[in-house]
Protein backbone atom coordinates (compact mmCIF):
# COMPACT_ATOMS: atom_id res chain seq x y z
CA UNK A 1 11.04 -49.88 -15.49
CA UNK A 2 12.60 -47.25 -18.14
CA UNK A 3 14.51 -44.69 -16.54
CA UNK A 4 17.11 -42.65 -15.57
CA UNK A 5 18.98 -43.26 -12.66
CA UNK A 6 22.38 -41.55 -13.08
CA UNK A 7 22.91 -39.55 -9.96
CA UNK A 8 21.23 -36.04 -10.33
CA UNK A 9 25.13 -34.25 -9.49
CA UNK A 10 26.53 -35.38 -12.90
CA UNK A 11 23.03 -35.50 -15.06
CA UNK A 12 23.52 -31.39 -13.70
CA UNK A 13 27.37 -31.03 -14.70
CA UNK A 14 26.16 -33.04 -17.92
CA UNK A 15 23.26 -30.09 -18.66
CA UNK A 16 26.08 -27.20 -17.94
CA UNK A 17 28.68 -28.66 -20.53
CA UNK A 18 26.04 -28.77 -23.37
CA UNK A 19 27.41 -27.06 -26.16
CA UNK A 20 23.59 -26.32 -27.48
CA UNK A 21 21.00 -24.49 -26.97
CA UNK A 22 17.13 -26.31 -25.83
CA UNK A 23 13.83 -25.09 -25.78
CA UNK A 24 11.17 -25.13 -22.96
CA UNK A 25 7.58 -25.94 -23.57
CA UNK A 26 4.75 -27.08 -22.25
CA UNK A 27 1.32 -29.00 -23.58
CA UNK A 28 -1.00 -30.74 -21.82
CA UNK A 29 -4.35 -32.77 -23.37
CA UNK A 30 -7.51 -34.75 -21.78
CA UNK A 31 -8.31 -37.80 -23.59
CA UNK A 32 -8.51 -41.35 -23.29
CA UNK A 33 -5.47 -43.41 -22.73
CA UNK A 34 -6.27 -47.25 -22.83
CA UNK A 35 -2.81 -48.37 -21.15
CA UNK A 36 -1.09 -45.19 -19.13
CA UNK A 37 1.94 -47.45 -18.27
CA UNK A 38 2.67 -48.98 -22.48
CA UNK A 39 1.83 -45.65 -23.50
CA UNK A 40 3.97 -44.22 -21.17
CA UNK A 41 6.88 -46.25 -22.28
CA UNK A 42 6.79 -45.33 -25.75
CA UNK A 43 7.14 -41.90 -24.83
CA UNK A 44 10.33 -42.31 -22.77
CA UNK A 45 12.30 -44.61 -25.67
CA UNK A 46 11.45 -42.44 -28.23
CA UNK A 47 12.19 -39.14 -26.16
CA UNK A 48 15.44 -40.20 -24.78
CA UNK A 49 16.25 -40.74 -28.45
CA UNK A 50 15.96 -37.19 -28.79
CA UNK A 51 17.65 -36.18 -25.80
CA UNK A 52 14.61 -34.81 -24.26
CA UNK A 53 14.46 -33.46 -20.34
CA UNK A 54 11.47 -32.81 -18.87
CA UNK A 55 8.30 -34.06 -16.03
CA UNK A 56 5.73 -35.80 -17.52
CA UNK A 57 2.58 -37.07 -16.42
CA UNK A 58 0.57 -39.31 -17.95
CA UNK A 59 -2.98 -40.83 -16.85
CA UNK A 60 -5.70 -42.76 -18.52
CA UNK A 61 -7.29 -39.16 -18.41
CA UNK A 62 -4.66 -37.54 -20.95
CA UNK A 63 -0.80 -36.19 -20.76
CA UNK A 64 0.40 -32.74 -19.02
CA UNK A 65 4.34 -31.76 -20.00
CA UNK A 66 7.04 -29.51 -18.72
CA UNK A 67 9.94 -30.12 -21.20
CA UNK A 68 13.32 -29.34 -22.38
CA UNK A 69 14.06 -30.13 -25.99
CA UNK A 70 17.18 -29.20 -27.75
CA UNK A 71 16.54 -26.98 -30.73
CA UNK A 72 18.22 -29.13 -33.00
CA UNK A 73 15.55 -32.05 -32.40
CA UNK A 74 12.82 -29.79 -32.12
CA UNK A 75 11.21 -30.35 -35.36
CA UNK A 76 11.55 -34.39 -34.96
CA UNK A 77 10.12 -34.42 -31.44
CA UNK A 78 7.01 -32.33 -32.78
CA UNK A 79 6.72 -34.97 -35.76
CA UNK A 80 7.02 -37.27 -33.42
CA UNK A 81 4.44 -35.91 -30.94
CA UNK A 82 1.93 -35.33 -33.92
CA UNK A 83 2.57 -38.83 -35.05
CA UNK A 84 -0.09 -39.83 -32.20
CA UNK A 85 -3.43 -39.45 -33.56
CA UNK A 86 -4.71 -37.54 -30.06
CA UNK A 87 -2.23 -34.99 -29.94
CA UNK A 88 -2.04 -33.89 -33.64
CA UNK A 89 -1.55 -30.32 -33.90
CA UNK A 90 -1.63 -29.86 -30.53
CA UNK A 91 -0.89 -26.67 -28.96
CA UNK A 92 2.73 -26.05 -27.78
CA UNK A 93 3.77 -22.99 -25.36
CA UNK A 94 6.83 -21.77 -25.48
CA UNK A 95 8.76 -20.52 -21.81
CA UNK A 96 8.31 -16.78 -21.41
CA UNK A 97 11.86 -16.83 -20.06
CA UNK A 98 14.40 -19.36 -21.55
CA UNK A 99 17.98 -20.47 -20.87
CA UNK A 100 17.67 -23.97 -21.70
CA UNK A 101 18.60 -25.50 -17.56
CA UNK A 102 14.83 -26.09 -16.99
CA UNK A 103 15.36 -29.50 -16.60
CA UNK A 104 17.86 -31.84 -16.20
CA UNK A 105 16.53 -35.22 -16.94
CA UNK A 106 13.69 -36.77 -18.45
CA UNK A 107 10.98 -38.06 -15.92
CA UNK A 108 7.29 -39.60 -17.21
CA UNK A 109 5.42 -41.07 -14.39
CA UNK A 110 1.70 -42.65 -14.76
CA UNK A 111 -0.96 -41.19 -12.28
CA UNK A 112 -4.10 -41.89 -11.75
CA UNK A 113 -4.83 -38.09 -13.11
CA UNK A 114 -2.72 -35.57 -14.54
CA UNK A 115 -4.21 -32.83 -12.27
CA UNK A 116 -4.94 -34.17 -8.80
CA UNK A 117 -8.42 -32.53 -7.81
CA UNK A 118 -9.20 -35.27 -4.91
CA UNK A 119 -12.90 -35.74 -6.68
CA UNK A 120 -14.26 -38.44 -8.04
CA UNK A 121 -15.00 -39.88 -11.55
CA UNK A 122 -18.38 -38.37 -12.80
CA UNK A 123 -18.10 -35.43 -10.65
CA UNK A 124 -17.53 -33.46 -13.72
CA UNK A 125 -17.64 -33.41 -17.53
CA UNK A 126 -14.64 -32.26 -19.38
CA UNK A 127 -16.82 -31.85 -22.30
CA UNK A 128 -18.46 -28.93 -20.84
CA UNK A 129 -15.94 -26.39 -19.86
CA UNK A 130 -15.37 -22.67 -19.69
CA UNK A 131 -15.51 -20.47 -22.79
CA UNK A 132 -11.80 -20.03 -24.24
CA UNK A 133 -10.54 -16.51 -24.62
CA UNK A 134 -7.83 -15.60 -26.21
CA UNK A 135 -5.31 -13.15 -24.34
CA UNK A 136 -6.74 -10.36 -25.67
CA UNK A 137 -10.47 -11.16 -24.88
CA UNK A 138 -9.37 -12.09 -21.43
CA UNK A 139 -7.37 -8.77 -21.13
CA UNK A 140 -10.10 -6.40 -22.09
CA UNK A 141 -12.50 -8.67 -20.00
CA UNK A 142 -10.55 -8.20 -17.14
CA UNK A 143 -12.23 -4.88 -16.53
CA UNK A 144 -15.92 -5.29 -17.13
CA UNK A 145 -17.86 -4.64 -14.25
CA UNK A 146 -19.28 -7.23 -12.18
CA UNK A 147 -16.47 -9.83 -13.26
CA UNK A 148 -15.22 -12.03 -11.12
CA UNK A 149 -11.49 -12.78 -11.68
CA UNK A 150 -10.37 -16.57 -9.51
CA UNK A 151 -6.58 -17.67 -9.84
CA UNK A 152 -6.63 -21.29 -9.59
CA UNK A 153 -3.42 -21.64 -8.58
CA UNK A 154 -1.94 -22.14 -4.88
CA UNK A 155 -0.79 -19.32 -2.89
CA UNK A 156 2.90 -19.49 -3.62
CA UNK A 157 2.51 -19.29 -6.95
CA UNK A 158 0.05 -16.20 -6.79
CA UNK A 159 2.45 -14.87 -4.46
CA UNK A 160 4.79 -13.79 -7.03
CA UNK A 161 2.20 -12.33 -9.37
CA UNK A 162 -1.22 -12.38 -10.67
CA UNK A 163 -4.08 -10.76 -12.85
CA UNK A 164 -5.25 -7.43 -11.58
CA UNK A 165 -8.13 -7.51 -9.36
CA UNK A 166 -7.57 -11.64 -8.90
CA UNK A 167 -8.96 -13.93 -6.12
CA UNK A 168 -6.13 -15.31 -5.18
CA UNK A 169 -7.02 -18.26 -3.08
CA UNK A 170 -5.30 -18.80 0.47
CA UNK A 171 -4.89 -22.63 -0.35
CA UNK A 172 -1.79 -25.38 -0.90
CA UNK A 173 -3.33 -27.83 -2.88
CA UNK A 174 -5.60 -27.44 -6.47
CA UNK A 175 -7.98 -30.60 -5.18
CA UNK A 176 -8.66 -27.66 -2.03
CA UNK A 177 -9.32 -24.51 -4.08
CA UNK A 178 -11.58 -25.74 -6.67
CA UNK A 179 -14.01 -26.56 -3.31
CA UNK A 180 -13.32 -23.30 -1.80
CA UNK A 181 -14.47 -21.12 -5.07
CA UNK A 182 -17.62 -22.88 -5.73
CA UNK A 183 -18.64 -22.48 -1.44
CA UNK A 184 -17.49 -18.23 -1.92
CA UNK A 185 -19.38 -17.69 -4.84
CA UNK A 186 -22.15 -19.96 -3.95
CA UNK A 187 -24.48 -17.23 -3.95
CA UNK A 188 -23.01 -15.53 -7.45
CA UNK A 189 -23.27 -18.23 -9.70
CA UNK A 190 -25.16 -15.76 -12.18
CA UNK A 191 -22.18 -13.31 -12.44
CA UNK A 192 -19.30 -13.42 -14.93
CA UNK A 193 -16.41 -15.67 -13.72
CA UNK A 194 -12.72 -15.56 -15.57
CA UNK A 195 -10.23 -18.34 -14.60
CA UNK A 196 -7.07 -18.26 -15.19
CA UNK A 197 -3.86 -21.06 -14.26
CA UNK A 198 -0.29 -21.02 -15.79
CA UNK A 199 -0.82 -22.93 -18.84
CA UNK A 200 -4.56 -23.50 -18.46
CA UNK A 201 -4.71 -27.40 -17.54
CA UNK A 202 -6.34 -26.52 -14.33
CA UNK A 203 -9.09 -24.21 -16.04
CA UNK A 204 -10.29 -27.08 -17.69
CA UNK A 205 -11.25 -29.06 -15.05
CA UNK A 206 -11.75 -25.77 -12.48
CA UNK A 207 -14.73 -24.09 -15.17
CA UNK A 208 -15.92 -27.99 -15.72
CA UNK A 209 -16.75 -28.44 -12.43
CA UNK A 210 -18.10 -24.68 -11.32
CA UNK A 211 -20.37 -25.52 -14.73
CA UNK A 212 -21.68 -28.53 -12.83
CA UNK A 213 -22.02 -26.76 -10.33
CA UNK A 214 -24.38 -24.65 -11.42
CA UNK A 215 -22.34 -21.13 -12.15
CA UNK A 216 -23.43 -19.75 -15.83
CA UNK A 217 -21.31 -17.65 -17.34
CA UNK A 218 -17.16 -19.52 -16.57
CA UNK A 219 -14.33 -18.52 -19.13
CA UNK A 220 -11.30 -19.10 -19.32
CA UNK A 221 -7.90 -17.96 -20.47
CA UNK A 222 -6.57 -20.54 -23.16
CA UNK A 223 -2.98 -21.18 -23.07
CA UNK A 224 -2.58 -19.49 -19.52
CA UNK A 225 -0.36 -16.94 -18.54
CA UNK A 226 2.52 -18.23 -20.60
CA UNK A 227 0.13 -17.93 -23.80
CA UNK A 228 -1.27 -14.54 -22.39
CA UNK A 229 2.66 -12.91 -21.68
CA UNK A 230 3.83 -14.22 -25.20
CA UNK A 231 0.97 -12.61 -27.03
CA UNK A 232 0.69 -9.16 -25.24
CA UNK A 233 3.81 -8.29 -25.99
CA UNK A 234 3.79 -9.45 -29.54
CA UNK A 235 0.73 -6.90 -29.47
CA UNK A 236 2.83 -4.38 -27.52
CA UNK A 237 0.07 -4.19 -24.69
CA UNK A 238 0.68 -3.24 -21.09
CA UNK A 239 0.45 -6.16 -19.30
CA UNK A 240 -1.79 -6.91 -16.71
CA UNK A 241 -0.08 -9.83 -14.88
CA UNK A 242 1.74 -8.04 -12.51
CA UNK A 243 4.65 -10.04 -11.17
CA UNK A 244 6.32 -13.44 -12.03
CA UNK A 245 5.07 -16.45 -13.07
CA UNK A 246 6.02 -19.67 -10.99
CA UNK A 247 6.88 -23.00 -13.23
CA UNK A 248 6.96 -25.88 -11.73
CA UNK A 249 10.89 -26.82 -13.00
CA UNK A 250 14.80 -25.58 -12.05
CA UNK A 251 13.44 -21.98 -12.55
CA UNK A 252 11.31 -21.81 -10.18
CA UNK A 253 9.74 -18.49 -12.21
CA UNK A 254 9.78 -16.45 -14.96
CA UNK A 255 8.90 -12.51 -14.69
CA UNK A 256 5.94 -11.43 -17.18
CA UNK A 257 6.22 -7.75 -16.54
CA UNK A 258 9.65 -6.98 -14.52
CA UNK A 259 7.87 -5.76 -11.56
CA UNK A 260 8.81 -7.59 -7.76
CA UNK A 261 5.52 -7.74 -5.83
CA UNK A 262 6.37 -10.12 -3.31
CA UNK A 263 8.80 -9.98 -0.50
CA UNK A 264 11.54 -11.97 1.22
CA UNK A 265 10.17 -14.30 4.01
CA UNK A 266 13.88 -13.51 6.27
CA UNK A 267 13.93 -9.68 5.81
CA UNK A 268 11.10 -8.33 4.34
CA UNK A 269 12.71 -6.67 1.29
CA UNK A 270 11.13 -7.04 -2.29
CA UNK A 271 11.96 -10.45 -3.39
CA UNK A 272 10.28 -13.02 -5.60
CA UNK A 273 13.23 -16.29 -5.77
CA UNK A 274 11.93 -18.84 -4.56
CA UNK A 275 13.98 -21.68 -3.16
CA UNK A 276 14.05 -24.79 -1.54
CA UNK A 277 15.86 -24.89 2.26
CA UNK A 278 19.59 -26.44 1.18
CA UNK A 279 18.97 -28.72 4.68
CA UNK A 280 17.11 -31.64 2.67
CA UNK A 281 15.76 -32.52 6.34
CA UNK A 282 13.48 -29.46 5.61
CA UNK A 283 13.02 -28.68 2.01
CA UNK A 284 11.14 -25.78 2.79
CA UNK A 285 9.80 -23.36 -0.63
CA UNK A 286 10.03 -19.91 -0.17
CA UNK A 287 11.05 -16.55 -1.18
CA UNK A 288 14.82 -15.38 -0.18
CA UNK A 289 16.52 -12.77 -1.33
CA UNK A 290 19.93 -12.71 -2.76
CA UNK A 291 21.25 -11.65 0.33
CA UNK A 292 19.93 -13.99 3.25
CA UNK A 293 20.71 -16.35 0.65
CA UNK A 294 24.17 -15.76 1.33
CA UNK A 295 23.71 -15.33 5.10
CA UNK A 296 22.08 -18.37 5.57
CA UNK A 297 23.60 -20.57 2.90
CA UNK A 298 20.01 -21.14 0.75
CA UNK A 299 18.78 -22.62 3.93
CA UNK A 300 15.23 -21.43 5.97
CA UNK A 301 16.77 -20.62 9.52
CA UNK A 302 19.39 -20.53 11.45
CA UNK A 303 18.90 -24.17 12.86
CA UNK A 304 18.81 -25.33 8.96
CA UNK A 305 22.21 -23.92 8.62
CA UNK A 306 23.69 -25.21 11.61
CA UNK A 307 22.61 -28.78 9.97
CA UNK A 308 23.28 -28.24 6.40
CA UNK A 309 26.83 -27.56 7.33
CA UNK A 310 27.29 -30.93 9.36
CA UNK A 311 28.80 -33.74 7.97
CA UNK A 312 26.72 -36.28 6.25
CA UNK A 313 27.16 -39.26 8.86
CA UNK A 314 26.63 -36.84 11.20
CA UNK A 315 22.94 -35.35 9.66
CA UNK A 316 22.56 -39.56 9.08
CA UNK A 317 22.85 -39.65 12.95
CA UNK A 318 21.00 -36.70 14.06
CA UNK A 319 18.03 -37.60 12.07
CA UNK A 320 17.43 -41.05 13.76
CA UNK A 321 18.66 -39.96 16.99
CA UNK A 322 16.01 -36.98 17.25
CA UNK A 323 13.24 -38.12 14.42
CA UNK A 324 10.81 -37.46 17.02
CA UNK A 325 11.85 -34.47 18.36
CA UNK A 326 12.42 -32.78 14.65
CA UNK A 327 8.85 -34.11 13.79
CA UNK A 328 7.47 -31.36 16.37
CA UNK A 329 10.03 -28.71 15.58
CA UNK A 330 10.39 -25.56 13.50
CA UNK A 331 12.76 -27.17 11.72
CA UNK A 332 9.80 -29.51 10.02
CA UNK A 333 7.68 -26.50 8.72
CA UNK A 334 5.18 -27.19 5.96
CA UNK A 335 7.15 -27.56 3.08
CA UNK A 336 4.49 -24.66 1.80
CA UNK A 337 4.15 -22.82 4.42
CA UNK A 338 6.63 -20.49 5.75
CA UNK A 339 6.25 -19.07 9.30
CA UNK A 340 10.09 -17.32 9.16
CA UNK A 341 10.53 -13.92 10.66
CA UNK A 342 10.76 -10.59 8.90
């Protein structure tokens, strides 16, 4: 199979000693794909051709990318991406927040669906979806009474910010929200619903399915908040996103308005970093601030700390020795749900 498999240490050192600048975008687009896997190939030759980073999915349902593209091949990798009948002209976003260490290799994987709802095929039809609004149709229809605003996104990435007045579903997984918004508003399916995701992938199939399920008046926000942050302040608007927006690469986030509205899950002071426990035994996402960063060495917990800072034949040892025991522990916390003290 093509692919990288330099050890991620010096692919990193490699990104740092770049002498030139990239780009971060996004695109994502349903349509048929005959062969995922050939298709799929094609993409990674021709992309590691143009030195292009990035997470890719691909599925016979369509493509959703996160990428890093150095400016200097910018214009060949769009000629190249229009080159594909499908995805002519498609619409690119640009990262609200950019320094180019998004990524650090390129990565396209075949799935069986590019947004993993856990429904099956038929349940809905992506031909009928939720009325596109522009960011400033969604803004100004943000506040019209009787509107129901739903972020269909999980809870750590509403955490950090959202929409004013949002729904901001309690959930981990997209395949569990969509579910949980149609049984909440089962009984307002005649009121005025606005959906909104980070780059608006998920509204697609979110409005397609509340539209099959009976709810009559879905829209959506086109482009997601990465469209919506880019064009309200090209329009000098006040933004109302309040917070950070989560991306699902290095950064972790990217702040839409400069306020902090989340907290640290150690200490309880305003915070919105999120990180991954440093003990790779836990790999635990959640907020820390800059300071229990330092006093517990990017790890969750004091136990985390204690391991992170053994040697590796020793961690090697501990892990088989105790598998069981570490299974039941703290230590194993959802990797999405923190339960640390403030």
């Amino acid at each position: 199979m093509l692919a990288n498999k330099t050890d991620k240490r010096i692919l990193k050192e490699n990104l740092q000693k770049e002498t030139f600048n990239r780009r971060t975008i996004s695109f994502y687009k349903y349509f048929d794909i005959e062969n995922p896997q050939e298709f799929r190939d094609m993409l990674f030759r021709k992309w590691t051709e143009l030195n292009c980073f990035g997470r890719i999915y691909v599925a016979r349902e369509g493509i959703n990318a996160q990428m890093s593209v150095p400016e200097h091949h910018l214009n060949a990798f769009l000629k190249n991406l229009y080159s594909i009948p499908a995805l002519d002209q498609l619409p690119i976003k640009y990262a609200i927040e950019d320094d180019g260490k998004s990524f650090y290799k390129l990565t396209i994987k075949v799935r069986p669906k590019i947004v993993a709802d856990g429904l099956e095929h038929g349940t809905y039809d992506l031909s009928r979806v939720g009325r596109h609004l522009t960011a400033l149709e969604f803004h100004e229809a943000l506040d019209e009474p009787g509107t129901i605003v739903v972020d269909m996104r999980n809870h750590y990435e509403s955490e950090i910010g959202h929409f004013k007045n949002a729904y901001c579903p309690d959930v981990d997984t997209f395949r569990e929200e969509i579910q949980l918004v149609v049984d909440k508003f089962k009984d307002e399916k005649d009121k005025k619903f606005l959906l909104y995701c980070t780059g608006g992938i998920r509204c697609e199939k979110a409005s397609a399915f509340l539209i099959n399920e009976g709810f009559n008046d879905v829209s959506q926000l086109y482009g997601g908040i990465i469209e919506y942050a880019q064009q309200i302040k090209q329009l000098g608007i006040e933004s109302k996103f309040y917070g950070k927006n989560f991306v699902f690469d290095e950064r972790l986030g990217e702040s839409v308005d400069g306020q902090i509205i989340s907290r640290c899950h150690q200490c309880g002071k305003p915070a919105d970093t999120h990180t991954n426990c440093a003990n790779n035994d836990c790999h635990l996402l959640f907020i820390q601030c800059a300071e229990c960063r330092e006093k517990f060495a990017g790890c969750c917990s004091d136990e985390c700390k204690t391991i992170f800072y053994l040697p590796e034949d020793e961690r090697i040892k501990l892990r088989a020795q105790h598998a069981s025991k570490y299974a039941e522990s703290k230590i194993f916390k959802s990797r999405l749900r923190p339960k640390l003290s403030v």
